[in-house]
C-alpha atoms as a PDB file:
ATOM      1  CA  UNK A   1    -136.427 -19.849  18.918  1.00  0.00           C
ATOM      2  CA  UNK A   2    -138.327 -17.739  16.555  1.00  0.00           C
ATOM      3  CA  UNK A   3    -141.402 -19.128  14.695  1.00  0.00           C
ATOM      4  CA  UNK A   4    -142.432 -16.256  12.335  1.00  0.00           C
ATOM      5  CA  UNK A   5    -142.308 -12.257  12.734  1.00  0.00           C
ATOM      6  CA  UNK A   6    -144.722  -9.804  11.002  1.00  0.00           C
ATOM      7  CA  UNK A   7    -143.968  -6.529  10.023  1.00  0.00           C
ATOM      8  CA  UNK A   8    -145.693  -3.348   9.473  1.00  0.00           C
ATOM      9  CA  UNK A   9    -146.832  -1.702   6.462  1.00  0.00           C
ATOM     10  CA  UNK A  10    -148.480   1.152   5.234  1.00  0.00           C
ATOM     11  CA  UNK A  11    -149.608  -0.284   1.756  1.00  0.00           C
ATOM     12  CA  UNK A  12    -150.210  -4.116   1.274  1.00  0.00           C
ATOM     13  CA  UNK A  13    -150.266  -4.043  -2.525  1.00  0.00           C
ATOM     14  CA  UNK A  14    -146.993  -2.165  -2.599  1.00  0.00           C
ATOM     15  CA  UNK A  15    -144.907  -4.448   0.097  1.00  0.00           C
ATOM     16  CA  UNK A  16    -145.703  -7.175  -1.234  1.00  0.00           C
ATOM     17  CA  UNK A  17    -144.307  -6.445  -4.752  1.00  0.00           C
ATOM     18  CA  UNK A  18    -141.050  -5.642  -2.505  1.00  0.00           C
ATOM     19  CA  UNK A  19    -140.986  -8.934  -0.770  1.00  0.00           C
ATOM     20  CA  UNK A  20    -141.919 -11.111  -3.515  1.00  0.00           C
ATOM     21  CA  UNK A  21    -139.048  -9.324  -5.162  1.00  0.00           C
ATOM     22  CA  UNK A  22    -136.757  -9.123  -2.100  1.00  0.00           C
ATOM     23  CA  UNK A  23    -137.242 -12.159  -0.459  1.00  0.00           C
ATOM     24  CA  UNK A  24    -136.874 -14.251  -3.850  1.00  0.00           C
ATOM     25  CA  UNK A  25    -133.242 -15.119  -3.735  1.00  0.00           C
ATOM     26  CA  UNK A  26    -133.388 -16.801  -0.198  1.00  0.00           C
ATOM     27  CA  UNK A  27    -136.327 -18.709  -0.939  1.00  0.00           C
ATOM     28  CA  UNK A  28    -138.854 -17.553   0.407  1.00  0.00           C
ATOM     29  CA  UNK A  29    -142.483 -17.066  -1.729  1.00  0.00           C
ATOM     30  CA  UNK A  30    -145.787 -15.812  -0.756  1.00  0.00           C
ATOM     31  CA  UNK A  31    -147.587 -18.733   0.556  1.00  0.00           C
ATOM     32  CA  UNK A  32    -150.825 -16.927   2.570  1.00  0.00           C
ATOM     33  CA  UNK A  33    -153.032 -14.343   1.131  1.00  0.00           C
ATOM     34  CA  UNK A  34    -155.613 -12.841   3.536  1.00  0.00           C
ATOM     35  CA  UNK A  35    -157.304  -9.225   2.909  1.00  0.00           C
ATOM     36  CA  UNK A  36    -155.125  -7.518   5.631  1.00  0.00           C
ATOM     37  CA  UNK A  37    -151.594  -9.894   5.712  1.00  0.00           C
ATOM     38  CA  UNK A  38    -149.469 -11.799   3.783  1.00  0.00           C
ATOM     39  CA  UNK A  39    -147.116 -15.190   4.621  1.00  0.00           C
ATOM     40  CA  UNK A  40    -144.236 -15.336   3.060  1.00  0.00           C
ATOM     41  CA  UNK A  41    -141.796 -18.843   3.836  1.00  0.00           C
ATOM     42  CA  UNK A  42    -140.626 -21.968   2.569  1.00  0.00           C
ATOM     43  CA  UNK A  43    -142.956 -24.448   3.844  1.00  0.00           C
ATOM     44  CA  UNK A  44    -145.283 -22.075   6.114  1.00  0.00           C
ATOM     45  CA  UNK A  45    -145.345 -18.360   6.689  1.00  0.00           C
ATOM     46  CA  UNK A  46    -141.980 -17.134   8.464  1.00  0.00           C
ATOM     47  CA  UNK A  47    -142.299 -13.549   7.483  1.00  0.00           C
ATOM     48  CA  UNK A  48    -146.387 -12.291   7.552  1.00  0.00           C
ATOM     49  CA  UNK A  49    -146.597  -8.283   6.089  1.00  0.00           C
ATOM     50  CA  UNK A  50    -149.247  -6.543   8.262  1.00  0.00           C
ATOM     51  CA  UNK A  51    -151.316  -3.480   6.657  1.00  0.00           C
ATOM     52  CA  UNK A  52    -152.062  -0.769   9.342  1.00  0.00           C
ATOM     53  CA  UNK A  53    -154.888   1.224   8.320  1.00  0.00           C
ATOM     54  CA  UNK A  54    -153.576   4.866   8.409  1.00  0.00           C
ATOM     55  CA  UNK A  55    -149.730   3.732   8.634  1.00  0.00           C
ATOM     56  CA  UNK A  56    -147.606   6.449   6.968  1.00  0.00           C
ATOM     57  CA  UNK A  57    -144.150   5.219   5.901  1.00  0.00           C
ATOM     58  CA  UNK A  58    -141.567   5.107   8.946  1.00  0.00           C
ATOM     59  CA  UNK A  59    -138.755   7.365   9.017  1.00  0.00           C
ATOM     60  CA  UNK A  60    -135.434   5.253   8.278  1.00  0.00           C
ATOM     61  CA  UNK A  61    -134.083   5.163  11.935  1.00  0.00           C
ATOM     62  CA  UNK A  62    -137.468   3.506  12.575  1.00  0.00           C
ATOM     63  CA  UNK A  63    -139.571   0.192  12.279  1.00  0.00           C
ATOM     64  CA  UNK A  64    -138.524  -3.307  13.099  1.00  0.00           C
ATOM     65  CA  UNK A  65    -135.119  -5.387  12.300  1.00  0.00           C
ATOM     66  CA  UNK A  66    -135.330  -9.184  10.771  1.00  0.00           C
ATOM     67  CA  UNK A  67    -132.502 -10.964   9.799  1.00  0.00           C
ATOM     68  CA  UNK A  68    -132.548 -13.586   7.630  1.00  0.00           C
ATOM     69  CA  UNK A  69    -130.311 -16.711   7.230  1.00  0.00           C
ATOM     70  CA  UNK A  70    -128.926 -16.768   3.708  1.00  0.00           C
ATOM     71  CA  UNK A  71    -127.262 -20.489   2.642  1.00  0.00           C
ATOM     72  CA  UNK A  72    -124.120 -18.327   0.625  1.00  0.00           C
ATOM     73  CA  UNK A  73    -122.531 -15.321  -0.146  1.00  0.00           C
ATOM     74  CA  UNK A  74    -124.009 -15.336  -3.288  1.00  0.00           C
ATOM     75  CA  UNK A  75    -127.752 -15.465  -1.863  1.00  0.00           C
ATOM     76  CA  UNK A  76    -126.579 -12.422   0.137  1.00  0.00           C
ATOM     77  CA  UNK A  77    -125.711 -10.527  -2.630  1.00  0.00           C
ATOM     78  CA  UNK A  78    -128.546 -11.548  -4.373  1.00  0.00           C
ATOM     79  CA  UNK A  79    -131.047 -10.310  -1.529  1.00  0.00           C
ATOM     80  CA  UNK A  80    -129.150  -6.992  -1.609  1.00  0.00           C
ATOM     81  CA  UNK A  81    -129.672  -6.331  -5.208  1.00  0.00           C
ATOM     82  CA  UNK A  82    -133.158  -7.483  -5.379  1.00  0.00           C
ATOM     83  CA  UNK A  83    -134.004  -5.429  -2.516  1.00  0.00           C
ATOM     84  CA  UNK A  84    -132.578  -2.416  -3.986  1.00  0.00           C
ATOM     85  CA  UNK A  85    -133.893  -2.940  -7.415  1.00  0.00           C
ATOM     86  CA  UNK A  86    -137.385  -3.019  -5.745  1.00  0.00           C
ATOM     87  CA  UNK A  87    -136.715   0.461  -3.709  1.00  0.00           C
ATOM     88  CA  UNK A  88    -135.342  -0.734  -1.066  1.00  0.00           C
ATOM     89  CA  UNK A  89    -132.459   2.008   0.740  1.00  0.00           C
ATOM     90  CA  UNK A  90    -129.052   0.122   1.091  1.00  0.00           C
ATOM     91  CA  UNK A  91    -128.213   0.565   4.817  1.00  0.00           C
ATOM     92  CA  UNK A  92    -124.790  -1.442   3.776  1.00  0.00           C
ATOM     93  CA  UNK A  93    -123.872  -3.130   1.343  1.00  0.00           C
ATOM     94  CA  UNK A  94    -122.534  -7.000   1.069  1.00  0.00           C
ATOM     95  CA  UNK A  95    -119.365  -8.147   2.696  1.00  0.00           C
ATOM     96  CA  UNK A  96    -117.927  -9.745   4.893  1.00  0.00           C
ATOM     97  CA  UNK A  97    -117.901  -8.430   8.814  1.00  0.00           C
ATOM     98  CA  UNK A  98    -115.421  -9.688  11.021  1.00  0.00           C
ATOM     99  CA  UNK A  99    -116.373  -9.621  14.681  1.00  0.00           C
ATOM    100  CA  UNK A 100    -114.900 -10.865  17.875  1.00  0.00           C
ATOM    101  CA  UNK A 101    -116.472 -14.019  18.438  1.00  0.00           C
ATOM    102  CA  UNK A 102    -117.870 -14.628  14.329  1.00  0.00           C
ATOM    103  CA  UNK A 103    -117.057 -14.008  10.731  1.00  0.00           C
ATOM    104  CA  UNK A 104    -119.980 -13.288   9.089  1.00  0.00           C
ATOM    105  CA  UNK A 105    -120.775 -12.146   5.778  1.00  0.00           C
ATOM    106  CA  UNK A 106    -124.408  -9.954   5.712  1.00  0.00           C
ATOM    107  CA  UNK A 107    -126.292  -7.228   3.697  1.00  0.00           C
ATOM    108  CA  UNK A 108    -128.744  -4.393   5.490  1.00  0.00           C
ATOM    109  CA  UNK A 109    -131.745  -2.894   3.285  1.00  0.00           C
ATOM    110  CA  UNK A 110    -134.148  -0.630   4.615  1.00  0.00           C
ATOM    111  CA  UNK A 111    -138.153  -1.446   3.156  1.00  0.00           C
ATOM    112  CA  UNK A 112    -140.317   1.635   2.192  1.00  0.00           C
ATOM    113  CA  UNK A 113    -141.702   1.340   5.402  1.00  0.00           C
ATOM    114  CA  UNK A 114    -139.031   1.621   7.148  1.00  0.00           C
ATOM    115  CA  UNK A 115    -138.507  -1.557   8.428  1.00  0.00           C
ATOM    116  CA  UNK A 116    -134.769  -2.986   8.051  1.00  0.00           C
ATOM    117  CA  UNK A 117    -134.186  -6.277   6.407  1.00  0.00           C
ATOM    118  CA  UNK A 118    -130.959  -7.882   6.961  1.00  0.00           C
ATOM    119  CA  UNK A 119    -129.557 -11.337   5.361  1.00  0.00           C
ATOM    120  CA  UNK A 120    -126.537 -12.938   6.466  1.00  0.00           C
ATOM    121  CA  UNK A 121    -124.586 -16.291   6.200  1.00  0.00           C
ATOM    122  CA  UNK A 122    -121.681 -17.472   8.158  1.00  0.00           C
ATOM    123  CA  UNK A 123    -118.773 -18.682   5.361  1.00  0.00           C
ATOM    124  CA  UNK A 124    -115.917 -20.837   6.120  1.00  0.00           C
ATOM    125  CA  UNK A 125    -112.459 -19.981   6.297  1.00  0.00           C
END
């Protein structure tokens, strides 16, 4: 089981106006400020954005994937529009995804960094 990830960034001031933006609609809120890094969770830091001195942006088939558990469809949606509306790239766009083994219903956003953010919750029926 995963505790918390961290992800890269090139400019601290600037991701974390995306993630307090992005991250809103599945709960999640800046909860840690240190000079280099900050938490972002419910009741501790999940998510932690990491400033690398002399990071440029990533190109879009680079930097890490996260994906994060939404409670509905709507949060999903939510997330997706959020993400865009703070420059985020739509890698695709909210629906749902039938698969094999599960039905899932997700949304894919690529960060200014790079970094691709994913949110996804499993409906029924």
């Amino acid at each position: 089981m995963i505790d918390h990830v961290s992800l890269a960034v090139s400019d601290l001031e600037s991701a974390v106006a995306f993630y307090e933006r992005t991250l809103a609609p599945l709960g999640l809120t800046r909860l840690v400020t240190r000079p280099a890094m900050v938490g972002f969770g419910k009741a501790y830091p999940e998510i932690w954005i990491n400033l690398r001195a002399g990071m440029t942006p990533l190109s879009p088939d680079s930097g890490a994937h996260i994906c994060l558990r939404a409670k509905t469809t709507a949060e999903v949606d939510a997330f997706h529009a959020a993400a865009i509306a703070a420059g985020a790239t739509s890698e695709s766009g909210p629906s749902l995804r039938p698969h094999d083994r599960v039905r899932y219903y997700a949304a894919f956003v690529i960060d200014p960094d790079g970094n691709r953010i994913e949110a996804v919750t499993f409906p029924q029926a």
